[in-house]
Protein backbone atom coordinates (compact mmCIF):
# COMPACT_ATOMS: atom_id res chain seq x y z
CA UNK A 1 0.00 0.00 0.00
CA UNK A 2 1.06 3.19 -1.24
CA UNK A 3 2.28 5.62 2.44
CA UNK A 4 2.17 9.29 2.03
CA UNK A 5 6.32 10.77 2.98
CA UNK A 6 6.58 12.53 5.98
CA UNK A 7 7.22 15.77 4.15
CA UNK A 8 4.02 15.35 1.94
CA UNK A 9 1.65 14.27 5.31
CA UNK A 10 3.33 17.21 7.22
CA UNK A 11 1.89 19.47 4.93
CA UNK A 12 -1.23 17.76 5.47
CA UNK A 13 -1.57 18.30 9.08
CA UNK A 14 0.01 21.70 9.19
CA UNK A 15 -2.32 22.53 6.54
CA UNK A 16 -4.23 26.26 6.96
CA UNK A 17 -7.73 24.99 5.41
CA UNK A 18 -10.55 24.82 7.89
CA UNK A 19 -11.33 20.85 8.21
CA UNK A 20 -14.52 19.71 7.03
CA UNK A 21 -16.73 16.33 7.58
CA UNK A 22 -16.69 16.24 11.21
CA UNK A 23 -18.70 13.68 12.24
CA UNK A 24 -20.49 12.68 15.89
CA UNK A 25 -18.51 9.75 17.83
CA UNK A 26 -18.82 10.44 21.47
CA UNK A 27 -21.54 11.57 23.82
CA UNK A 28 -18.46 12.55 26.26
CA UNK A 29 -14.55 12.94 25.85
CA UNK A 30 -12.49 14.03 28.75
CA UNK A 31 -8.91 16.29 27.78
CA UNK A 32 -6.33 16.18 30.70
CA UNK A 33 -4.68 19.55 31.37
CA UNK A 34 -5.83 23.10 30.23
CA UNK A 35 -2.60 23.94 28.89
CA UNK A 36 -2.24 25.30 25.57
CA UNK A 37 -2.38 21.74 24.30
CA UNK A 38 -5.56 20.50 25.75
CA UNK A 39 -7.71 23.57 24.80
CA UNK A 40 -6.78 22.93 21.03
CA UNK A 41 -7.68 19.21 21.73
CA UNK A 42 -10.90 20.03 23.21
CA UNK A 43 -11.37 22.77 20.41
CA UNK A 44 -11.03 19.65 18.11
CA UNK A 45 -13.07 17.15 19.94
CA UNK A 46 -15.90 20.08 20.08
CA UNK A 47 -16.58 19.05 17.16
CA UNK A 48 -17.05 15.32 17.61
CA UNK A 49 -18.54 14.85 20.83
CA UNK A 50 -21.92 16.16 22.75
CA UNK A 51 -19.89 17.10 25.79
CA UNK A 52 -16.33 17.42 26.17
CA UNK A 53 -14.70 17.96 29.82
CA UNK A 54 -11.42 19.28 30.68
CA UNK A 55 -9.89 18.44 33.96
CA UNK A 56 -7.67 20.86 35.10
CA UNK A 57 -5.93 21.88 38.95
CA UNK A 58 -5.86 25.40 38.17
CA UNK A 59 -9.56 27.06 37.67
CA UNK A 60 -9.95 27.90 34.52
CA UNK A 61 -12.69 30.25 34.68
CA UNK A 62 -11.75 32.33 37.32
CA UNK A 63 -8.28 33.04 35.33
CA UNK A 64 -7.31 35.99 34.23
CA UNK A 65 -4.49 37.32 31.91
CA UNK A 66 -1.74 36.71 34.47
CA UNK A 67 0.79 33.96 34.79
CA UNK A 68 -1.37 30.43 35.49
CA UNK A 69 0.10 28.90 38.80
CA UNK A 70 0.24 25.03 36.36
CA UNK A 71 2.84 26.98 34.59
CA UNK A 72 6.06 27.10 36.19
CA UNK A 73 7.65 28.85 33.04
CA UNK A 74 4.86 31.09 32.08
CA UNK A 75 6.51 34.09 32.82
CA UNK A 76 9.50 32.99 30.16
CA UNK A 77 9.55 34.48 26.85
CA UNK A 78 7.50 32.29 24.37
CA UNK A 79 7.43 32.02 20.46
CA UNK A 80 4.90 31.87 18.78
CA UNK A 81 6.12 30.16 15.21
CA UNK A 82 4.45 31.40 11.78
CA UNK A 83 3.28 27.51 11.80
CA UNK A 84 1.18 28.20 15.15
CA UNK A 85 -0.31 31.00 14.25
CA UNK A 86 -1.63 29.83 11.30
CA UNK A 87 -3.37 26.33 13.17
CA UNK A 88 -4.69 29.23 15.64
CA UNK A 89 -6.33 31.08 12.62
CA UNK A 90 -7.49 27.80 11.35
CA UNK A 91 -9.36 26.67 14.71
CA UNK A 92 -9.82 30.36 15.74
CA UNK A 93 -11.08 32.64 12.54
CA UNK A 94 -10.40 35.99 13.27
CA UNK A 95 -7.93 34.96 16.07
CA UNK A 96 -4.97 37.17 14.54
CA UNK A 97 -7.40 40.53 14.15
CA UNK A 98 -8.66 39.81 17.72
CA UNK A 99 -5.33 39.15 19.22
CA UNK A 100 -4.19 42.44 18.08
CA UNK A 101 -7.38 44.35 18.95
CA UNK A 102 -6.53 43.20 22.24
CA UNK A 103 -3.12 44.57 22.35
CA UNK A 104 -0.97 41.94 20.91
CA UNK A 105 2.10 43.57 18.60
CA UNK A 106 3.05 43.35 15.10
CA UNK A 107 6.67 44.66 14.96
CA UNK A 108 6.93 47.41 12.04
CA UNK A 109 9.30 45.74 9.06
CA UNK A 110 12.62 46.69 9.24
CA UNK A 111 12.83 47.34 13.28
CA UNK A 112 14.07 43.30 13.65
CA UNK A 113 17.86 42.22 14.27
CA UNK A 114 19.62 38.89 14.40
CA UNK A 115 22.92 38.83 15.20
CA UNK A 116 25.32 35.32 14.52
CA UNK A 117 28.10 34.69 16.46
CA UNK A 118 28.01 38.49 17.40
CA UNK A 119 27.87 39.45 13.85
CA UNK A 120 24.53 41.47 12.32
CA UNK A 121 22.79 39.54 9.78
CA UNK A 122 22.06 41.59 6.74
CA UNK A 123 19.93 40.45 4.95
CA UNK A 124 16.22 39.85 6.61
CA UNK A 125 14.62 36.41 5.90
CA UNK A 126 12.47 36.59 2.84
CA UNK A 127 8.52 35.08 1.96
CA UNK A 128 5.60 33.18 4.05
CA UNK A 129 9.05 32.81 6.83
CA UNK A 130 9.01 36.22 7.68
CA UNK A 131 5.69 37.27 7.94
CA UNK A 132 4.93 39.40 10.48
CA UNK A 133 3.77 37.74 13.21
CA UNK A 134 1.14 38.47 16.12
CA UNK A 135 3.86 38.76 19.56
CA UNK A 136 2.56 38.31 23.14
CA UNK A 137 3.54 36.98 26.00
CA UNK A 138 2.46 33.20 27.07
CA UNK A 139 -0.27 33.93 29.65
CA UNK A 140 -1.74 36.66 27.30
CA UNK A 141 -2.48 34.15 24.19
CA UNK A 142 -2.75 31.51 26.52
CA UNK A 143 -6.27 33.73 27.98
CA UNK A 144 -7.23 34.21 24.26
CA UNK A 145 -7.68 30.65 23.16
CA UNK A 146 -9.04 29.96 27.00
CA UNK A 147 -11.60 32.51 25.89
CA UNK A 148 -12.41 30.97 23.04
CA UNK A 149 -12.44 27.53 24.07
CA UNK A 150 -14.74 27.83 27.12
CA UNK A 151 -17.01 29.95 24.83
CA UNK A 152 -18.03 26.93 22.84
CA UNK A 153 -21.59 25.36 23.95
CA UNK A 154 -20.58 21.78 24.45
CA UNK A 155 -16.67 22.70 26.51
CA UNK A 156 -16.38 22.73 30.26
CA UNK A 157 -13.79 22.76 32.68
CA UNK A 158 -13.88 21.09 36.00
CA UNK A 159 -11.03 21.91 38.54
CA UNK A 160 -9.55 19.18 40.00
CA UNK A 161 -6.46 16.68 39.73
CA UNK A 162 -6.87 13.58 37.05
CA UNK A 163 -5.00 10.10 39.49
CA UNK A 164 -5.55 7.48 36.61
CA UNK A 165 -7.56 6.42 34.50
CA UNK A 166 -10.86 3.78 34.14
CA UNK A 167 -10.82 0.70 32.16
CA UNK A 168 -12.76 -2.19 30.27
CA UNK A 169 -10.47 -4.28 29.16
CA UNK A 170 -8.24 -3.01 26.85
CA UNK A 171 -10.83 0.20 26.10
CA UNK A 172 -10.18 3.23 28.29
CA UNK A 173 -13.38 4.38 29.91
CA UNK A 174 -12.88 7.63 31.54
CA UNK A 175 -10.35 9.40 34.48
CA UNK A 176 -10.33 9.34 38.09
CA UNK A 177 -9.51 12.66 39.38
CA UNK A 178 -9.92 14.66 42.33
CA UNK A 179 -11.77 17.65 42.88
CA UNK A 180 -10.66 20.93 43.33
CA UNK A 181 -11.40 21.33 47.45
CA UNK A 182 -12.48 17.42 47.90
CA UNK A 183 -9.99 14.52 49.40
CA UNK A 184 -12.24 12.13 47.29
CA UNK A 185 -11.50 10.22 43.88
CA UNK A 186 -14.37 10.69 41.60
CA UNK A 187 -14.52 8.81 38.11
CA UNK A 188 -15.41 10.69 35.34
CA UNK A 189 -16.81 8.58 32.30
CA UNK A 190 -15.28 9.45 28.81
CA UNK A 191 -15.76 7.92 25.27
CA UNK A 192 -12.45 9.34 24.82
CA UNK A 193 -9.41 10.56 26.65
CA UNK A 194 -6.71 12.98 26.03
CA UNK A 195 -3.91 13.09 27.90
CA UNK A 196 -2.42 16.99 27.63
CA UNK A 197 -0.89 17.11 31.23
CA UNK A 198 2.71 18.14 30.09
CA UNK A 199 6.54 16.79 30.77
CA UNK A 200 5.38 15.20 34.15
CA UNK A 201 2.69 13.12 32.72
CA UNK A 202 1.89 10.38 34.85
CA UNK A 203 0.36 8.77 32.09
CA UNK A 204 2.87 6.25 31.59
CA UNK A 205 2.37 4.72 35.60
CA UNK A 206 -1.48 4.68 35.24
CA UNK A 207 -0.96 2.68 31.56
CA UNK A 208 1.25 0.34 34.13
CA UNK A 209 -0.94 0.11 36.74
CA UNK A 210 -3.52 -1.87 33.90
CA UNK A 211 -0.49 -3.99 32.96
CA UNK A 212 0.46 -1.80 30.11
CA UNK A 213 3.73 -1.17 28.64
CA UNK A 214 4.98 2.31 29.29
CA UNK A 215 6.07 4.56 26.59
CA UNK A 216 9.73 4.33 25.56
CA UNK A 217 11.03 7.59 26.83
CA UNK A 218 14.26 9.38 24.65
CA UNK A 219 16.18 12.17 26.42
CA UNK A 220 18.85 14.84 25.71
CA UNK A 221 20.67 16.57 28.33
CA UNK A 222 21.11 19.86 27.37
CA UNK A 223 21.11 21.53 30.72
CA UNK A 224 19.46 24.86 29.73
CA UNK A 225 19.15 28.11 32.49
CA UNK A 226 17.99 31.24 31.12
CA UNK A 227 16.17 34.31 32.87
CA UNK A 228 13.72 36.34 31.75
CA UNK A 229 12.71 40.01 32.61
CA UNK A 230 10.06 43.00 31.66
CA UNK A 231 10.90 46.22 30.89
CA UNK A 232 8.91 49.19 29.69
CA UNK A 233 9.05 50.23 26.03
CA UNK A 234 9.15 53.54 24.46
CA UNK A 235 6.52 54.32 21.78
CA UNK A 236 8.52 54.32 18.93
CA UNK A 237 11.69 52.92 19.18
CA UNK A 238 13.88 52.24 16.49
CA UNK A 239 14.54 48.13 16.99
CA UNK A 240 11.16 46.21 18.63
CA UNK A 241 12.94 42.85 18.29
CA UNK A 242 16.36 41.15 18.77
CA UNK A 243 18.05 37.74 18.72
CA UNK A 244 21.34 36.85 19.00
CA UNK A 245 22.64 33.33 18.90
CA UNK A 246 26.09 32.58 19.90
CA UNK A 247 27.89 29.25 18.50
CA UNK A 248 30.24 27.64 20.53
CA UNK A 249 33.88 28.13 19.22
CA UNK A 250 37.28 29.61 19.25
CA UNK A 251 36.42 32.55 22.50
CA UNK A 252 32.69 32.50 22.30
CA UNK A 253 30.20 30.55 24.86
CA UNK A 254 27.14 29.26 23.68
CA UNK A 255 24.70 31.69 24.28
CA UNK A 256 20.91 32.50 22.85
CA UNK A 257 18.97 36.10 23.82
CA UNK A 258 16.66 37.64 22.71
CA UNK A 259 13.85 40.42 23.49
CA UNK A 260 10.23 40.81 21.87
CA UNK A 261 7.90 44.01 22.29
CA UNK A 262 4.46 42.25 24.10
CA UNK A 263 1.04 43.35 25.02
CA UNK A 264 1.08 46.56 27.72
CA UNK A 265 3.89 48.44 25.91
CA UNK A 266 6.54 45.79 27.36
CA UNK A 267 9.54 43.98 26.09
CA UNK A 268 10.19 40.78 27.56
CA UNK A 269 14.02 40.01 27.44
CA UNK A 270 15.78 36.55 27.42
CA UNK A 271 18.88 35.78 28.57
CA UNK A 272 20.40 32.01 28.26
CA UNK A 273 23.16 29.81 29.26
CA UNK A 274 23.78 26.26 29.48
CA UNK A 275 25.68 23.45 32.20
CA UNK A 276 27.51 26.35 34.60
CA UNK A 277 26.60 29.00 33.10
CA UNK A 278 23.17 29.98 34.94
CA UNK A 279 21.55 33.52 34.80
CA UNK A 280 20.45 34.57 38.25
CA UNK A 281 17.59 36.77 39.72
CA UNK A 282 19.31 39.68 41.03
CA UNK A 283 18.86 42.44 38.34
CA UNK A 284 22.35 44.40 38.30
CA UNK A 285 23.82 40.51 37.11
CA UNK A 286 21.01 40.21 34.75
CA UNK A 287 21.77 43.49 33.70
CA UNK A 288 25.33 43.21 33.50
CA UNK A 289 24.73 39.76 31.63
CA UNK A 290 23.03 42.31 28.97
CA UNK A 291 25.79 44.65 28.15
CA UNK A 292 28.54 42.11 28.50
CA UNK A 293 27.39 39.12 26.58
CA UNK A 294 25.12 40.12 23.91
CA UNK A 295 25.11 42.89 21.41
CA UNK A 296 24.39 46.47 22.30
CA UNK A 297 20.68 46.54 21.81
CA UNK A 298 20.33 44.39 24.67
CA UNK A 299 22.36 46.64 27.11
CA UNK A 300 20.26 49.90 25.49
CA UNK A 301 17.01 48.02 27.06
CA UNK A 302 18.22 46.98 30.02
CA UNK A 303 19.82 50.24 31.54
CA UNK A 304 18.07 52.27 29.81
CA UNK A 305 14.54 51.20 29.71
CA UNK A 306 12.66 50.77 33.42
CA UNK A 307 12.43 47.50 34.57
CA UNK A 308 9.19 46.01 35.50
CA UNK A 309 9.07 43.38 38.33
CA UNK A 310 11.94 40.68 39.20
CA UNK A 311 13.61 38.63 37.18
CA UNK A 312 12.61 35.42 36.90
CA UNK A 313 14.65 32.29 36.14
CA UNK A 314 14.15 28.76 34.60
CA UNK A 315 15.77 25.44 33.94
CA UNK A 316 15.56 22.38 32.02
CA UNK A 317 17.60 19.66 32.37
CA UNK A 318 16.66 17.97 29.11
CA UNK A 319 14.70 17.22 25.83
CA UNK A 320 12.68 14.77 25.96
CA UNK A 321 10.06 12.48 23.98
CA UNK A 322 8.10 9.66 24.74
CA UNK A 323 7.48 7.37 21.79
CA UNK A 324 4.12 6.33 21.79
CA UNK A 325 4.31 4.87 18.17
CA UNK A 326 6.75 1.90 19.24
CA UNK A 327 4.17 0.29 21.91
CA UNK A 328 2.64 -2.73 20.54
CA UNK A 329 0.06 -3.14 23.35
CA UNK A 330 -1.99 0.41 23.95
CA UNK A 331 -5.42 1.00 25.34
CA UNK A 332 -8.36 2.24 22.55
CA UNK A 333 -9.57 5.79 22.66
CA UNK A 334 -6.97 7.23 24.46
CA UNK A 335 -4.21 9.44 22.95
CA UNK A 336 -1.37 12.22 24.68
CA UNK A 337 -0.39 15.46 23.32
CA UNK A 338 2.05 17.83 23.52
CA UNK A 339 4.66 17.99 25.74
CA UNK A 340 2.95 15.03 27.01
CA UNK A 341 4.30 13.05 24.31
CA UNK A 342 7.61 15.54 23.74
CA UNK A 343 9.40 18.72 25.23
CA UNK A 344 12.33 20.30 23.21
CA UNK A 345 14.70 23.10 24.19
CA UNK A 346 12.82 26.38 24.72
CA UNK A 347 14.73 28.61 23.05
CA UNK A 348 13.46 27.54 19.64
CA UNK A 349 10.08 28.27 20.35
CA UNK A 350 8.78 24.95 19.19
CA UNK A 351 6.20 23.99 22.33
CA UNK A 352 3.22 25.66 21.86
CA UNK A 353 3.43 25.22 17.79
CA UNK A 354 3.96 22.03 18.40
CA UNK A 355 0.99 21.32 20.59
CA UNK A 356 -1.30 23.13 17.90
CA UNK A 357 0.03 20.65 14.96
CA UNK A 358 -1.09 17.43 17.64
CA UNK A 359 -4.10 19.31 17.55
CA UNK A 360 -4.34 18.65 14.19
CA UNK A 361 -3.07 15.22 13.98
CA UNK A 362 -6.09 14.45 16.44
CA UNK A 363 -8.18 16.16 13.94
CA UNK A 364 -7.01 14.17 11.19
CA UNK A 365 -8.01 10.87 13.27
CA UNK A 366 -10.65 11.61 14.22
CA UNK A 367 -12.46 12.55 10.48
CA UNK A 368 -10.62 9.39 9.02
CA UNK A 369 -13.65 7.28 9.88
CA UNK A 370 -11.49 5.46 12.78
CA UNK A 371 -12.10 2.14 14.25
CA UNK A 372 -11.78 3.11 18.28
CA UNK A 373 -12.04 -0.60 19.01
CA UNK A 374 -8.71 -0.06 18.24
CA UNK A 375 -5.63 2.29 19.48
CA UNK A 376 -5.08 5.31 17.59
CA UNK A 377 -2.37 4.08 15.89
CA UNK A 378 -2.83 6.60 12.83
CA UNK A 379 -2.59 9.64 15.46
CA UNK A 380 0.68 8.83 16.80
CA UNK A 381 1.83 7.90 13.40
CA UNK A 382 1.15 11.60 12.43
CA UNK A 383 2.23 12.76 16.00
CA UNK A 384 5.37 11.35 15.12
CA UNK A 385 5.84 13.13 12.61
CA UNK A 386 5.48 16.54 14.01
CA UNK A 387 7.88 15.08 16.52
CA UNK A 388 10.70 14.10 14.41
CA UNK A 389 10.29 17.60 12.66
CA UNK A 390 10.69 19.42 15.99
CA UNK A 391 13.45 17.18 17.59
CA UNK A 392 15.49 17.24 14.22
CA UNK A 393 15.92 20.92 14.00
CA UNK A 394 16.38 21.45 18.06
CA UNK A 395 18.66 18.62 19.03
CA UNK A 396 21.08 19.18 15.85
CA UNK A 397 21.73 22.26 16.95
CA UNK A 398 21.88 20.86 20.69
CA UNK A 399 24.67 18.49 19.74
CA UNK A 400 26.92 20.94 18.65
CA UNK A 401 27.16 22.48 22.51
CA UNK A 402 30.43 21.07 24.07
CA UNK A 403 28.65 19.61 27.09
CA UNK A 404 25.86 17.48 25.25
CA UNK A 405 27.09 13.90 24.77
CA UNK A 406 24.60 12.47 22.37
CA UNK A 407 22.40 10.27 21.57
CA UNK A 408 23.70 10.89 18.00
CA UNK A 409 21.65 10.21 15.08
CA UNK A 410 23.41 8.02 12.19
CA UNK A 411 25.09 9.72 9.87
CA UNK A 412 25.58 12.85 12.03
CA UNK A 413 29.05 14.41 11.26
CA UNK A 414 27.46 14.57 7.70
CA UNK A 415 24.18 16.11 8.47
CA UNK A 416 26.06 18.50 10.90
CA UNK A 417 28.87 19.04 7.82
CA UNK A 418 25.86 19.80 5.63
CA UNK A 419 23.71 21.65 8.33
CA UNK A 420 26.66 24.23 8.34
CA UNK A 421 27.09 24.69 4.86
CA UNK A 422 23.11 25.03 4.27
CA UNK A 423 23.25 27.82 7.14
CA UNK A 424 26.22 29.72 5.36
CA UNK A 425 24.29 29.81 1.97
CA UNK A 426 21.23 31.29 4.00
CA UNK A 427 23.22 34.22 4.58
CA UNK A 428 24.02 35.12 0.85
CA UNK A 429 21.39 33.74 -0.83
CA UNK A 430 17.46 34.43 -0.45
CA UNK A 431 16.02 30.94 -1.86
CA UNK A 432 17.89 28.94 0.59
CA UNK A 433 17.29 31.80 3.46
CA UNK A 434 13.62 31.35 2.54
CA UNK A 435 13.62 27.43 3.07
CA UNK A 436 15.68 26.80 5.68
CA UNK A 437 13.25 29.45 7.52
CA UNK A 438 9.92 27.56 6.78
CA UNK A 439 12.18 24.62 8.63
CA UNK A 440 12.65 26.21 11.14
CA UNK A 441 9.50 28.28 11.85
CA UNK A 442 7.96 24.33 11.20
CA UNK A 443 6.06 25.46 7.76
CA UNK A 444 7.85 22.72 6.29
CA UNK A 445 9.29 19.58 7.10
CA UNK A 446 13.46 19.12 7.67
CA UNK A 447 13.39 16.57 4.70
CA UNK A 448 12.81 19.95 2.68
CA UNK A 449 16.39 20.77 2.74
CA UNK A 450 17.38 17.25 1.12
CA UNK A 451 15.71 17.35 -2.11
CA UNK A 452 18.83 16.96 -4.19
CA UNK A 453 18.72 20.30 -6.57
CA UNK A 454 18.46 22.48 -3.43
CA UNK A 455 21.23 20.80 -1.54
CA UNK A 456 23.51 21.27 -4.65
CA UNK A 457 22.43 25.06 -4.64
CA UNK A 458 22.84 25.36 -0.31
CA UNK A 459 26.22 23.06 -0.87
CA UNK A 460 28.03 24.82 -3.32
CA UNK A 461 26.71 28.34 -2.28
CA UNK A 462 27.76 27.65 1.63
CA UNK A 463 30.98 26.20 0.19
CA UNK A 464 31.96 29.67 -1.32
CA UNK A 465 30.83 31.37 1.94
């Protein structure tokens, strides 16, 4: 039988149209965790079941636009990738114009620098890549799509703490939780089950606690510290946005920053390090951590605009993904989403896209007339694919830092060989610039940069460089 490539069936999922022939299959389906990635799921299963429930600790309608106590790194910077916000538009019509209304930015063209290895890139990524972008902070577009979610009819939270899950057989049933203020398990019965409850999902013990295998789990130590703070923003100044990524080599530590304008007339700055090197809360070493390490524009914010709050600090000991797609044993109508199934390195901004594109793999699933006597074996083949996107672009650049020791993919010294060349030729020349940036924003899948006439263009252009 004739299987779709991973590029072509990436393209599917990531795909802008607004899906059509959904169909009834559940009177209820319970989503796990109110994170960004269970209110797309439950956006999605809106449309295929009478009632769907989302179990979350945190109350979700007494929340605000402020930092959710569930997330420990929502007062980080976060991306929001050109890929993202066009799955938000696609669930969400009118998200973009709305976002904006409310007070999210679109940096004016030409106000955007990205420095390499200390060095000013020139020329500014070209096509659907460089877009301009909607740019908030997490809890801001996090309260959008909350909005949105808990306005449709047949959606509503319940506050409380899922502790495993019900089962007949080798069909899950529904989720025993805990409710917000109560010291009692209560079962909740489901047609379907989504498990969006993040990197500590516990999903894999209650699979074992019904005899089933857990989840193969891969991990990369990359050992990641960065701090984040506010500052206030002038009305019109003359760079919104800047990122500077520092290679490791000859004299330079490896080093990512950056600072985005956000809702409230704000930037929100970045500062990161990795193994020793850990950004700390007190804001004269923050700010000294500005003007030393990274290129002016980040000391002109930091001593010269006023600083809003404390600084606020983060770390993350790894990557990680759990592999879903390998288990041979797995319980019908239950599935996991983002970082539930996989977490990369922040600083790429891959999480939250991520979790929207799972959103659309269970979308996919669910309107391909599926057999749910059966596990979803067609979501996690698409998961995976989202997942090897993300984790390809993230942990090749991870393995290049002097204190990550693997696990190396075959073939690496020659995708790592070729990974530098292609990123040379994006610097002189705009075709390559343009595809290597739907990579990386995840508009298109890695295996775009393989096709053989563009690697002879990338090759022998990077060469030269």
């Amino acid at each position: 039988m004739w299987r779709m490539s991973a590029a072509r069936r990436f393209a599917v999922i990531s795909s802008s149209e607004s899906p059509k022939d959904q169909k009834a299959l559940f009177r209820r389906a319970v989503v796990v965790g109110g994170s960004v990635a269970g209110l797309m799921a439950a956006r999605v299963l809106s449309d295929h079941a009478e009632d769907v429930v989302v179990i979350e600790r945190d109350d979700l309608t007494a929340l605000g636009a402020g930092v959710r106590p569930g997330v420990p790194q929502g007062n980080q910077v976060h991306a929001l990738l050109p890929s993202g916000q066009r799955q938000l538009e696609r669930w969400f019509p009118g998200f973009v114009e709305e976002a904006l209304a409310e007070g999210a930015v679109t940096p004016p063209r030409g106000t955007n620098r990205f420095y390499l290895d200390g060095q000013l890139r020139q020329d500014p990524p070209s096509g659907p890549a460089a877009a301009q972008g909607i740019v908030s902070s997490r809890p801001f577009l996090e309260a959008l799509i909350r909005r949105r979610v808990l306005a449709i009819p047949n959606v509503r939270p319940v506050a409380g703490r899922a502790e495993g899950l019900l089962m007949d057989g080798d069909t899950v049933t529904g989720v025993r939780y805990v409710a917000e203020g109560d010291n009692t398990v209560t079962g909740q019965k489901a047609d379907f089950v989504v498990d969006a409850t993040g990197r500590s999902s516990r999903l894999g013990d209650w699979l074992d606690a019904y005899d089933f295998p857990k989840p193969p789990m891969r991990r990369m130590a990359i050992k990641l510290n960065y701090a984040t703070a506010l500052y206030r923003r002038p009305a019109d100044p003359d760079v919104w946005t800047c990122i500077s990524i520092a290679n490791p080599g000859p004299g330079r530590t490896a080093r990512i920053g950056g600072f985005t304008p956000i809702e409230g007339g704000r930037w929100t700055l970045l500062v990161s390090g990795y193994d020793a090197d850990r950004p700390g809360r007190d804001a004269d070493e923050f700010r000294e951590r500005c003007v030393r390490d990274f290129p002016p524009e980040f000391g002109e914010v930091a001593t010269k605009a006023a600083l809003e709050g404390e600084v606020h600090t983060y770390h993350q000991a790894d990557s990680r993904r759990r592999d879903f797609h390998r288990l041979r044993r797995f319980p019908a109508r239950l599935v996991a989403a983002g970082d539930a199934v996989a977490s990369f390195n922040p600083v790429y901004g891959q999480g939250m896209t991520s979790a929207m594109l799972h959103a659309s793999c269970l979308s996919e699933y669910l309107r391909g007339d599926p057999d749910l006597s059966r596990p979803a074996r067609a979501y996690f083949a698409d998961v995976k694919v989202v997942v090897d996107a993300a984790w390809q672009v993230s942990t090749m650049a991870d393995l290049a830092l002097p204190h990550v020791d693997g696990p190396y993919p075959a073939g690496y010294r020659a995708i790592r060989w070729a990974s530098g060349l292609i990123f040379k030729a994006s610097m002189r020349d705009q075709a390559v610039n343009h595809r290597l940036g739907q990579v990386t924003t995840m508009l298109a899948h890695p295996s775009a940069l393989t096709s053989p006439r563009f690697l002879v263009r990338a090759l022998s252009i990077g060469a030269r460089a």
